[in-house]
Protein backbone atom coordinates (compact mmCIF):
# COMPACT_ATOMS: atom_id res chain seq x y z
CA UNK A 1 -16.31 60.88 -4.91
CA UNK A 2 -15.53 58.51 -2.13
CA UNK A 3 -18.84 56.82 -2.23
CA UNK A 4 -17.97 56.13 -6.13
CA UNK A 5 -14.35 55.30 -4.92
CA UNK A 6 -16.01 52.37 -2.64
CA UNK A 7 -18.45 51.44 -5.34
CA UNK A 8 -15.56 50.66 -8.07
CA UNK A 9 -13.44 49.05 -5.15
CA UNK A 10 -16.77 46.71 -4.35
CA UNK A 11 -17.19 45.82 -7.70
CA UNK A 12 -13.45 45.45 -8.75
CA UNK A 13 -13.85 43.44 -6.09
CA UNK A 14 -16.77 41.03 -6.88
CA UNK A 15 -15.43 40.77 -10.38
CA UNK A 16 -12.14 39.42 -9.14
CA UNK A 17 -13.58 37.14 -6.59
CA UNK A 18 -16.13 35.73 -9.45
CA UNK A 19 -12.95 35.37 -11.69
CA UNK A 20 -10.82 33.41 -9.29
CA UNK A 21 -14.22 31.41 -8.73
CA UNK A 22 -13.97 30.05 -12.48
CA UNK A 23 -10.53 29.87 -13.11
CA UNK A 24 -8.96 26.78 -13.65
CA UNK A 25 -5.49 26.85 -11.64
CA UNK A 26 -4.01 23.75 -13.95
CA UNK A 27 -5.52 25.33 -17.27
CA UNK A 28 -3.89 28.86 -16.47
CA UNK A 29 -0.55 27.64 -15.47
CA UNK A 30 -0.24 25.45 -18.42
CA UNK A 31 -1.57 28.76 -20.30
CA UNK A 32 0.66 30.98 -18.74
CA UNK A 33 3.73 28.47 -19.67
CA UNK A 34 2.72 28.93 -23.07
CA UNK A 35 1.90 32.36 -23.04
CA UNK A 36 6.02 32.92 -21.38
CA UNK A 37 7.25 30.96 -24.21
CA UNK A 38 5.43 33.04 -26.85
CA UNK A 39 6.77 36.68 -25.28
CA UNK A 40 10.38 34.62 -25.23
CA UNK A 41 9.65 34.31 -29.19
CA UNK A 42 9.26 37.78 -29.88
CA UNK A 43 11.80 39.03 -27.53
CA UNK A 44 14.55 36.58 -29.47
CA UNK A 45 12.95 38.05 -32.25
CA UNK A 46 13.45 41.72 -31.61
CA UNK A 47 17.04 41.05 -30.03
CA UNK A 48 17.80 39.42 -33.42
CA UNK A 49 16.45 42.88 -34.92
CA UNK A 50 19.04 44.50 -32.89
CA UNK A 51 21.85 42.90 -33.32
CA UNK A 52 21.21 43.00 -36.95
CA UNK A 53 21.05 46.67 -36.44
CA UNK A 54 24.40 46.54 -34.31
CA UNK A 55 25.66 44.89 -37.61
CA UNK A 56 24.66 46.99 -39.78
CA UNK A 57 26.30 50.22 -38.01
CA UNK A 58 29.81 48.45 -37.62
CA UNK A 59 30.12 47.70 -41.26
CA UNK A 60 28.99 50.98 -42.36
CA UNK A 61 31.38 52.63 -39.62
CA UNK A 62 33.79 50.12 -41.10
CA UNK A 63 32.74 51.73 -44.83
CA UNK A 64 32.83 55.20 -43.84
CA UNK A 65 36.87 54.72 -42.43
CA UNK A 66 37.97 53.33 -45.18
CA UNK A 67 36.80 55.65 -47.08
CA UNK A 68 38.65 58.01 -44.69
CA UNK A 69 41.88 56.00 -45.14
CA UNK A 70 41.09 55.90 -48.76
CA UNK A 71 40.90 59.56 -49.40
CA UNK A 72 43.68 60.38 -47.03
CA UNK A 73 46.36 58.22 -49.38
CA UNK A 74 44.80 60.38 -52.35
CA UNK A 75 45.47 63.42 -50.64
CA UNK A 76 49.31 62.41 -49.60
CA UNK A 77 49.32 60.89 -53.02
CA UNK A 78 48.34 64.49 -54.62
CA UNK A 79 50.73 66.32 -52.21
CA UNK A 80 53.52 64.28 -53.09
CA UNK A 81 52.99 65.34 -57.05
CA UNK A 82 52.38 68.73 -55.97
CA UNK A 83 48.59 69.47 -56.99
CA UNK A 84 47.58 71.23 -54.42
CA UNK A 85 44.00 72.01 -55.09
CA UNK A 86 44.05 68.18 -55.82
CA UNK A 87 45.27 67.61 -52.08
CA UNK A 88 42.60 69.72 -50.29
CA UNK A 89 39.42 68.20 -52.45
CA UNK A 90 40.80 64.90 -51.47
CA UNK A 91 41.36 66.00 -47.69
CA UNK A 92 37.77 67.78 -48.22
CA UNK A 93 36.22 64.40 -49.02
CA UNK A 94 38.23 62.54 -45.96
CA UNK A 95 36.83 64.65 -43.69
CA UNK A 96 33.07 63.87 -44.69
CA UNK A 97 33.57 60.19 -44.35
CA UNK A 98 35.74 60.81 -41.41
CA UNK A 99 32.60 62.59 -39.51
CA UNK A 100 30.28 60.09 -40.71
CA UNK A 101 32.65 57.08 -39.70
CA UNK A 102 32.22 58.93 -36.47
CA UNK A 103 28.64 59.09 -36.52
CA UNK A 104 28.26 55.74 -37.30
CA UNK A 105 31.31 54.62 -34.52
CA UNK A 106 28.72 56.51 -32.16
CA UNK A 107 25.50 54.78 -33.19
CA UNK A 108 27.33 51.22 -33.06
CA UNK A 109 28.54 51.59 -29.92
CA UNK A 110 25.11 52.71 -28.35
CA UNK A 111 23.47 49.72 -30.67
CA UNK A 112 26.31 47.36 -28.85
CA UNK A 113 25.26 48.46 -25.08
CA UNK A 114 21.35 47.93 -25.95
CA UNK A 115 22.08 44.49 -27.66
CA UNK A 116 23.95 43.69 -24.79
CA UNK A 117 20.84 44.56 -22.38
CA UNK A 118 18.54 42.95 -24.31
CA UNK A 119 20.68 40.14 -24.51
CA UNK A 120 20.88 39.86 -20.64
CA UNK A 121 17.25 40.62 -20.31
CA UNK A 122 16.69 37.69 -22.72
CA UNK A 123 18.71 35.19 -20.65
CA UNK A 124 16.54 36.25 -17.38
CA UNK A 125 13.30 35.64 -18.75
CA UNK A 126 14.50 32.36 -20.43
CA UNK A 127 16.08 31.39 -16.83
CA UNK A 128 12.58 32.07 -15.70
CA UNK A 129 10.52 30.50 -17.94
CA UNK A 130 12.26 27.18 -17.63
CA UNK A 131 11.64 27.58 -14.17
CA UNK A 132 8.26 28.29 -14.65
CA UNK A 133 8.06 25.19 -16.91
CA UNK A 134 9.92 23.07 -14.47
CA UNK A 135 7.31 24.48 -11.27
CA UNK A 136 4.15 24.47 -13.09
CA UNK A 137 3.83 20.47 -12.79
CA UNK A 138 5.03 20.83 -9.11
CA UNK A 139 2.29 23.70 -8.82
CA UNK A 140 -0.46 21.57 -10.26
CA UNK A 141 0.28 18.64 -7.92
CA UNK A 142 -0.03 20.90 -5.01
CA UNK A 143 -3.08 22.36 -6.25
CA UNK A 144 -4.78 18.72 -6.30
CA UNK A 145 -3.36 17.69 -3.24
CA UNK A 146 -4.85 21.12 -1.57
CA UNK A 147 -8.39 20.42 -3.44
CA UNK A 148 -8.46 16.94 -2.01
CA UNK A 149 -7.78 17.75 1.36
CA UNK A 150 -10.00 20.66 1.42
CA UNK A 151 -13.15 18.20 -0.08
CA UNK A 152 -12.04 15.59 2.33
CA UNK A 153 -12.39 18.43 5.30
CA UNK A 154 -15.10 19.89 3.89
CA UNK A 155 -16.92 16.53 3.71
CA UNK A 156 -15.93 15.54 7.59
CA UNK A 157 -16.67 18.81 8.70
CA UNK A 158 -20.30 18.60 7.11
CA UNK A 159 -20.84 15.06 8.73
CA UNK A 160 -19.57 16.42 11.73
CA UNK A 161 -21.72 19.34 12.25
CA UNK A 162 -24.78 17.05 10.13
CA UNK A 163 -26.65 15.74 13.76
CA UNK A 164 -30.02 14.84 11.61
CA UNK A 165 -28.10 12.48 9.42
CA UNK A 166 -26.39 10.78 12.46
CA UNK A 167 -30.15 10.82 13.99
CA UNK A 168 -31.71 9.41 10.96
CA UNK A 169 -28.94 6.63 11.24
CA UNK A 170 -29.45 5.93 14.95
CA UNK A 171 -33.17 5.97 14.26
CA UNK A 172 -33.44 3.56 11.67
CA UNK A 173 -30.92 1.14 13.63
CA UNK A 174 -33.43 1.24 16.37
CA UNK A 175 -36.28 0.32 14.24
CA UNK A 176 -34.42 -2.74 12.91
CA UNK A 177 -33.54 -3.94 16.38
CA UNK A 178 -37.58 -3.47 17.35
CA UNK A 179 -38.49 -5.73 14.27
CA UNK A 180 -35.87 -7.88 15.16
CA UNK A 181 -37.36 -8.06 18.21
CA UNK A 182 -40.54 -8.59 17.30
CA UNK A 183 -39.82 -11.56 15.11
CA UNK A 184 -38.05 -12.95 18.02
CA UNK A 185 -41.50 -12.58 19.54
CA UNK A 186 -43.90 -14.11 16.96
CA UNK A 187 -41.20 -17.02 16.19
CA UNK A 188 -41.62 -17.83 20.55
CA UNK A 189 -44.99 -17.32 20.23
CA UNK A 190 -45.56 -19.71 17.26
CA UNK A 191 -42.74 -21.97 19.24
CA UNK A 192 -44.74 -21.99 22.30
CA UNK A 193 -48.20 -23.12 20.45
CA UNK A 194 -46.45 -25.80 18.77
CA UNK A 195 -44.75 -27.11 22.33
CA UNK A 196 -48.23 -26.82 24.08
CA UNK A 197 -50.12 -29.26 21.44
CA UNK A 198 -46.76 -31.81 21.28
CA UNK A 199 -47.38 -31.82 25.29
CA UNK A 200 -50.61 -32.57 25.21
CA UNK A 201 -50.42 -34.91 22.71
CA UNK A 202 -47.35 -36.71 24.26
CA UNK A 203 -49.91 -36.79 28.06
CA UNK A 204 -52.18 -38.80 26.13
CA UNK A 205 -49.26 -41.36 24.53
CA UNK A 206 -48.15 -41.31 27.90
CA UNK A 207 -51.25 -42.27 29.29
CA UNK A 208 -51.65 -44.97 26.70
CA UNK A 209 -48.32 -46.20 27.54
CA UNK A 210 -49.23 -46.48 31.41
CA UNK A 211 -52.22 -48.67 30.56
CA UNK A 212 -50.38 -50.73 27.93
CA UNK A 213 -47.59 -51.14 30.92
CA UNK A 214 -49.86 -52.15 33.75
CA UNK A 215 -51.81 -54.40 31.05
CA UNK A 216 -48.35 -55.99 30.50
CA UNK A 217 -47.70 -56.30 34.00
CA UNK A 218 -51.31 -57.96 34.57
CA UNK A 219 -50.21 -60.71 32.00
CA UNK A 220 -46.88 -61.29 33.36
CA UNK A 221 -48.31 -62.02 36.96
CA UNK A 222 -50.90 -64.30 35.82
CA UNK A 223 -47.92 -66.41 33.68
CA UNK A 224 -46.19 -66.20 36.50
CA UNK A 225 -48.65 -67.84 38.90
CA UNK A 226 -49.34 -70.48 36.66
CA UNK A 227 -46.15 -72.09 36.55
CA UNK A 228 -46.09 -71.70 40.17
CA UNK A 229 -48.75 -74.73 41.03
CA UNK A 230 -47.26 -76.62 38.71
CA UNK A 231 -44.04 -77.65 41.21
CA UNK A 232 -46.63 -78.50 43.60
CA UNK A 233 -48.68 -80.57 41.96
CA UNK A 234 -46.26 -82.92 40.76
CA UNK A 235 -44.75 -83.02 44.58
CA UNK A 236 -47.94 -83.95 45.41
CA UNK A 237 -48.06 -87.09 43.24
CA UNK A 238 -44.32 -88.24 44.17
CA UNK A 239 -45.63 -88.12 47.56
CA UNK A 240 -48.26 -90.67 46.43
CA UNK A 241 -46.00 -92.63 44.50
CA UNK A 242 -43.99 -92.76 47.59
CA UNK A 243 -46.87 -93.58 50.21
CA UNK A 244 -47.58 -96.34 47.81
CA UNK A 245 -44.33 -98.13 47.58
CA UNK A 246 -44.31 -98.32 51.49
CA UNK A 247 -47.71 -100.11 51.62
CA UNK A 248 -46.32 -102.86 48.93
């Protein structure tokens, strides 16, 4: 028996856990609500049953003693012209709806105490259904809120506890700083072809220049030279010109 005890217990228990599982918090609250407001139908319902019931004993109490009061006149009425047999009929028939105005005095005060129970009871669960209607929106806004946070932890906590993601990440950032790196590289070494042909090539302008400058030199020393004897030549004639005046 207590292995079959723990059995039920296990499954009573699985069952509930799958339940809670599938349930919708927001659905059920706003199907509870509506579920309240139904049971507060049928309870205004039966209390109206009741009261109607209440009614229904206070006007036949209310029958049954007049009928009393009735019947009583009729038997003072038959005293007072002294038929006696007349008298005791009517006091005969007074007493019948005397016990049943009783009866029925009886019934309509119990039916008055249980209207007056179901009456409070029916104020309570309306007092608590509009609370429930006023809390379930409050409810449903806590529920997100808690679902929210609890992805958002959830979430953290998984990239927290997630190394191989954080790897993957840290790999790949150092294989896009060693290709960035290694364009770096073929971009010098392209760079550093280009620089070694522009040097050569600017030896051999400079060598052309050298020539072209000690060419230009070569000229400017023979112009120079030239208009160097020229001075002397023509002092050497004034000299002559000179001499020869002297001799006249």
């Amino acid at each position: 028996m207590g292995i079959l005890n723990r059995m039920k217990t296990v499954l009573k228990s699985n069952v509930n856990s799958a339940l809670d599982s599938v349930e919708d918090t927001e659905k059920m609250l706003n199907q509870t609500v509506l579920d309240m407001q139904q049971q507060l139908a049928k309870a205004k319902q039966q209390v109206a049953v009741s009261i109607a019931d209440e009614k229904r004993l206070e006007r036949q109490y209310k029958e049954n003693q007049v009928q009393t009061d009735s019947w009583m006149e009729k038997a003072k009425l038959a005293v007072q012209k002294g038929n006696d047999e007349l008298a005791k009929a009517a006091l005969a028939r007074k007493t019948e709806y005397e016990s049943l105005a009783s009866e029925y005095k009886t019934q309509w005060d119990a039916q008055k105490a249980s209207v007056e129970k179901l009456k409070a009871s029916l104020r309570e669960l309306e007092r608590k259904i509009d609370e429930a209607r006023r809390q379930k929106d409050l409810l449903i806004a806590r529920n997100k809120r808690a679902k929210a946070q609890k992805a958002i932890h959830q979430t953290m906590s998984g990239m927290s506890t997630n190394a191989g993601a954080f790897d993957t990440f840290e790999r790949m950032k150092n294989k896009v700083d060693d290709e960035e790196a290694k364009a770096e590289a073929a971009e010098e070494m392209a760079t550093s072809g280009e620089a070694s042909l522009d040097k050569e090539f600017a030896e051999l302008e400079k060598s052309s220049v050298d020539d072209d400058l000690a060419s230009l030199k070569a000229q400017m020393s023979g112009t120079d030279a030239k208009p160097d004897a020229k001075p002397d030549s023509e002092l050497a004639a004034l000299k002559g010109e000179v001499k020869k005046e002297g001799d006249a």
